[in-house]
Each structure stands twice: as C-alpha cells, then as structure tokens.
N, C-alpha and C. Protein backbone atom coordinates (compact mmCIF):
# COMPACT_ATOMS: atom_id res chain seq x y z
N UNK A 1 -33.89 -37.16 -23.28
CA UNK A 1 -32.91 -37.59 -22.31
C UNK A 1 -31.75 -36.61 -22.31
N UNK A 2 -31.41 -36.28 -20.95
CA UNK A 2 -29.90 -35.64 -21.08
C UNK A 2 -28.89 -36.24 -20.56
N UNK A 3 -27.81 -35.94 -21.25
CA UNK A 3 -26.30 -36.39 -21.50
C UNK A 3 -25.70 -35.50 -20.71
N UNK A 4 -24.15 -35.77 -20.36
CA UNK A 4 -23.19 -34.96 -19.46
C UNK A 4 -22.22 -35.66 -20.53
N UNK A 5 -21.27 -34.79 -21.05
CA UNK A 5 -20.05 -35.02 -21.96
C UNK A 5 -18.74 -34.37 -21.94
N UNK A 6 -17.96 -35.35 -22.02
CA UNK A 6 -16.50 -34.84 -21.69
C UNK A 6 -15.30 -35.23 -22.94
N UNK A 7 -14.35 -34.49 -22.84
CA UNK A 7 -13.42 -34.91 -24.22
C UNK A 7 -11.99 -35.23 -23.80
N UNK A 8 -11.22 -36.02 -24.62
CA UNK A 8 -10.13 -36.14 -24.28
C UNK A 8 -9.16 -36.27 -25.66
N UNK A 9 -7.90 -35.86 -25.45
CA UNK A 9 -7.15 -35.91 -26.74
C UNK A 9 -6.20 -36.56 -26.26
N UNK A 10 -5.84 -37.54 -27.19
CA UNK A 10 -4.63 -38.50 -27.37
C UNK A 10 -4.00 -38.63 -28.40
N UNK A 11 -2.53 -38.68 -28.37
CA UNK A 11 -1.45 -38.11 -29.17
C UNK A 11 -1.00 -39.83 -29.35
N UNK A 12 -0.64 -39.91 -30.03
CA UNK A 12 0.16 -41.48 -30.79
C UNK A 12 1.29 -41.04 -30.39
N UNK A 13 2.06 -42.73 -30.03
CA UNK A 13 3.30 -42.77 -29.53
C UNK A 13 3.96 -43.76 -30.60
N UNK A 14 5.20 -43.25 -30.96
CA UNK A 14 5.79 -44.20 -32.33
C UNK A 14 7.07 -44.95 -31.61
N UNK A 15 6.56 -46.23 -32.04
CA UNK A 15 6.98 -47.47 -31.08
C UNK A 15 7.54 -48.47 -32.20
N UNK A 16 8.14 -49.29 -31.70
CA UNK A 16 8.45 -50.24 -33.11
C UNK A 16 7.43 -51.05 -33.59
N UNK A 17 6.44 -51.37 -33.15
CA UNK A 17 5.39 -52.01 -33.28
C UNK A 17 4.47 -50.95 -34.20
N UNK A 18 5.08 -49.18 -34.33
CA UNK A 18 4.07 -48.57 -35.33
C UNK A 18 3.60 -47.27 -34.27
N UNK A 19 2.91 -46.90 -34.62
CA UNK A 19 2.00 -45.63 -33.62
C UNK A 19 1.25 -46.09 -32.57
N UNK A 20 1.26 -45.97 -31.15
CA UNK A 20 -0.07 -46.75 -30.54
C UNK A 20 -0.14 -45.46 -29.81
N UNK A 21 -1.39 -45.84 -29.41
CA UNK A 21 -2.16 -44.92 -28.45
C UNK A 21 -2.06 -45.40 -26.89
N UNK A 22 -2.44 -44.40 -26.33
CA UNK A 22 -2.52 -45.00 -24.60
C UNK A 22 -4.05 -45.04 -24.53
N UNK A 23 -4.90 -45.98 -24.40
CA UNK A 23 -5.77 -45.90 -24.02
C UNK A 23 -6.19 -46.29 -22.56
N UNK A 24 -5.41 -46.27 -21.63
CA UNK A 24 -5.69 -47.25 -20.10
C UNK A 24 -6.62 -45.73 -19.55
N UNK A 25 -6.70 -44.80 -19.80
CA UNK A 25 -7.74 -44.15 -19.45
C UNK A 25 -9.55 -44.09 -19.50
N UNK A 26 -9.24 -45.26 -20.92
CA UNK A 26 -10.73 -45.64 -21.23
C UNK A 26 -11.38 -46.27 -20.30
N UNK A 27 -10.59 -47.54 -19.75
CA UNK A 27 -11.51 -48.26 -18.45
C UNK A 27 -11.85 -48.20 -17.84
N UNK A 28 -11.28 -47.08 -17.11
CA UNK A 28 -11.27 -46.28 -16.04
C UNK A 28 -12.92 -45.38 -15.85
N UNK A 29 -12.50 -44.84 -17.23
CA UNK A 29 -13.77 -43.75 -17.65
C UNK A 29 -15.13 -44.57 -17.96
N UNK A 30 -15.20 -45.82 -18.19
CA UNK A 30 -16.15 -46.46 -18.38
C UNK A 30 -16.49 -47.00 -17.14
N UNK A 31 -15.81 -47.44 -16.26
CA UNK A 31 -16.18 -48.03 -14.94
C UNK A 31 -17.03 -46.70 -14.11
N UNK A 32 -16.74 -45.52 -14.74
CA UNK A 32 -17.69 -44.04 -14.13
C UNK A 32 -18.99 -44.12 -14.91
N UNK A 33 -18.89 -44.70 -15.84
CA UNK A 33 -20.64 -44.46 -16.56
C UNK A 33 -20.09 -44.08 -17.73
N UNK A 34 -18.84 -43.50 -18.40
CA UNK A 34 -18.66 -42.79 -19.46
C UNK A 34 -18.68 -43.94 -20.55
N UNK A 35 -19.40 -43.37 -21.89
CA UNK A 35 -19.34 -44.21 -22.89
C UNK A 35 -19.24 -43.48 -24.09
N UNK A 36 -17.96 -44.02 -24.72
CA UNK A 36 -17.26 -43.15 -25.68
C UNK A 36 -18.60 -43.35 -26.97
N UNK A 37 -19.02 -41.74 -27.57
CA UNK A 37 -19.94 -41.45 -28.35
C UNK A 37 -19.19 -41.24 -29.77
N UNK A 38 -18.28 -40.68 -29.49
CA UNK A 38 -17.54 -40.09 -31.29
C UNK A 38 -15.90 -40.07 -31.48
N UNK A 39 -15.35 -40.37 -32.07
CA UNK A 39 -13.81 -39.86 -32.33
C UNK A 39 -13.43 -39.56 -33.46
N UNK A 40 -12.44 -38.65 -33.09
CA UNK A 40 -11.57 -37.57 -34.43
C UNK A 40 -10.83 -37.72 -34.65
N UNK A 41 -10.25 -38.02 -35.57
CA UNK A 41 -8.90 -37.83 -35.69
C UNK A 41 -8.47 -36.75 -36.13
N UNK A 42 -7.15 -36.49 -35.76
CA UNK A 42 -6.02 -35.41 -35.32
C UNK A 42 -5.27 -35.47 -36.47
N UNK A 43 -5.11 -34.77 -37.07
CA UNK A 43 -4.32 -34.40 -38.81
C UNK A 43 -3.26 -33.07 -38.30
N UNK A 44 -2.34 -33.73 -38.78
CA UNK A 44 -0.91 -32.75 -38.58
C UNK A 44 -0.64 -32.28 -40.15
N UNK A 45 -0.38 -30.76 -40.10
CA UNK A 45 -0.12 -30.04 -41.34
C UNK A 45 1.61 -30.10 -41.52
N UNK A 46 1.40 -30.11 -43.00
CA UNK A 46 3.35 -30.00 -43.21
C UNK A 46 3.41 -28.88 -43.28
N UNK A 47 4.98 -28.23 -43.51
CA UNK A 47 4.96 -27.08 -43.74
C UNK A 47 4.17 -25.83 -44.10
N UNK A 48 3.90 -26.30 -45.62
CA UNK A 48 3.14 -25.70 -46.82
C UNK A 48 1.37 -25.93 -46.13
N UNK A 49 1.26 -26.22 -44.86
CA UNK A 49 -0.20 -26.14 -43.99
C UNK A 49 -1.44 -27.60 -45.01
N UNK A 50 -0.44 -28.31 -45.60
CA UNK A 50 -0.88 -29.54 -46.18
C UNK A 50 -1.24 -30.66 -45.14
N UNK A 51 -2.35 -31.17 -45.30
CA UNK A 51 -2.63 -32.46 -43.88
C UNK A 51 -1.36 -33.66 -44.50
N UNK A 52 -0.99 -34.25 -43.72
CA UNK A 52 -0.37 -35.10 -43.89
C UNK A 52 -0.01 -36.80 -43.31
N UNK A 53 -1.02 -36.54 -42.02
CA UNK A 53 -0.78 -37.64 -41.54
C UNK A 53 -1.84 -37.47 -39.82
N UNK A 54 -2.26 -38.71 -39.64
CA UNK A 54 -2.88 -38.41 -38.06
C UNK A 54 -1.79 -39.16 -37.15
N UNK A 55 -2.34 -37.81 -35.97
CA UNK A 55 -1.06 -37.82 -35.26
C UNK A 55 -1.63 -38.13 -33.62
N UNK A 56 -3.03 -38.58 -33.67
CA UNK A 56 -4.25 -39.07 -32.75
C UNK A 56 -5.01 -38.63 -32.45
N UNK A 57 -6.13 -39.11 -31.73
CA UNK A 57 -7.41 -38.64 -32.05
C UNK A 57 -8.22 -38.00 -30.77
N UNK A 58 -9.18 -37.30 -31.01
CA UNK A 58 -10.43 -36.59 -30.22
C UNK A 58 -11.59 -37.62 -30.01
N UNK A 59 -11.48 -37.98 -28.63
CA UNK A 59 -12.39 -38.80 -27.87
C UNK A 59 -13.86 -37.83 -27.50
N UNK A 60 -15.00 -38.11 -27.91
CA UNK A 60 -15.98 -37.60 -27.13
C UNK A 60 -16.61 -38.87 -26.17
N UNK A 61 -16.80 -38.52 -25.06
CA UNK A 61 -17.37 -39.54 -23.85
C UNK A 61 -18.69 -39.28 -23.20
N UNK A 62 -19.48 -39.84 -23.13
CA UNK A 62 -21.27 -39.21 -22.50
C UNK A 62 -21.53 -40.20 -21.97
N UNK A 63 -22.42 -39.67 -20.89
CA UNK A 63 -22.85 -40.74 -19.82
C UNK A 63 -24.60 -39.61 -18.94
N UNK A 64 -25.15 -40.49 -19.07
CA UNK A 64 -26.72 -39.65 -18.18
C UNK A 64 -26.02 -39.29 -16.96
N UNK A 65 -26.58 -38.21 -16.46
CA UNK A 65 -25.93 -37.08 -15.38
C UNK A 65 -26.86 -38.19 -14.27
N UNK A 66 -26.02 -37.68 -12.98
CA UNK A 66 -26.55 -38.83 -11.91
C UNK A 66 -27.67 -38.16 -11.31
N UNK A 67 -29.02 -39.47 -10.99
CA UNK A 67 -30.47 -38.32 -10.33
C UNK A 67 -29.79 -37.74 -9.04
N UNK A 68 -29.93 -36.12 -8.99
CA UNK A 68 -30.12 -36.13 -7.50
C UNK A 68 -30.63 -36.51 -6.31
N UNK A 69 -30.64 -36.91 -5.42
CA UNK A 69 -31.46 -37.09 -4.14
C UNK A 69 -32.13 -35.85 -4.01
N UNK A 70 -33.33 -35.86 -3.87
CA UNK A 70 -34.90 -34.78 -3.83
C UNK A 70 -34.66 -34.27 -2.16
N UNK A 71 -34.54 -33.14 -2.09
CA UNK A 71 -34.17 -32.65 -0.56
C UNK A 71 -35.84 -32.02 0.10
C-alpha cells in the first residue's frame, strides 16, 4: 500500500494552566483523510548545548493518496 505524508511542528504556548499546544489544526487535517502516524518531541538545548526541556513536538500525518480517475 502507498501512503502520502506530511509534517507539522508545533511549539508550546506557556499559559497559566502550564504549556499547551494548539492543536485545532488536527481536525481539520483529519476531516482530509490525514491520520497522525508518529510524534516527536522537540528538546531545547541550554547554553552548554545540554537538552533541557521539550519545547513541542513533530507531527507526522499519512493518509492513502486519492485513486485517480483512468482517462
């Protein structure tokens, strides 16, 4: 089977409630066929190039490519 895949990066927003993410792009992308396959998280270095903290994550999204109409 083949896949068609797309990525998206999202950055955390620090809120009083803590870090949140925006995800209102997900629904969207799912109402197209997209269905989130993997995520990363995003590690921010301190100074000294030490990880220290995620700062949000790498979306991978796949969905079967649409049949063409046979001409």
């Amino acid at each position: 089977m083949r896949w068609e895949y797309k990525s998206e990066m999202v950055l955390f927003e620090e809120t009083e409630e803590g870090l949140v993410a925006q995800l209102d792009w997900l629904e969207e992308a799912g109402s197209q066929g997209w269905e989130l396959a993997s995520t990363v998280p995003l590690i921010a270095p301190n100074r000294e190039g030490i990880a220290y903290g995620t700062v949000g994550l790498f979306a991978i999204l796949k969905r079967s490519p649409e049949v063409s109409e046979p001409t």
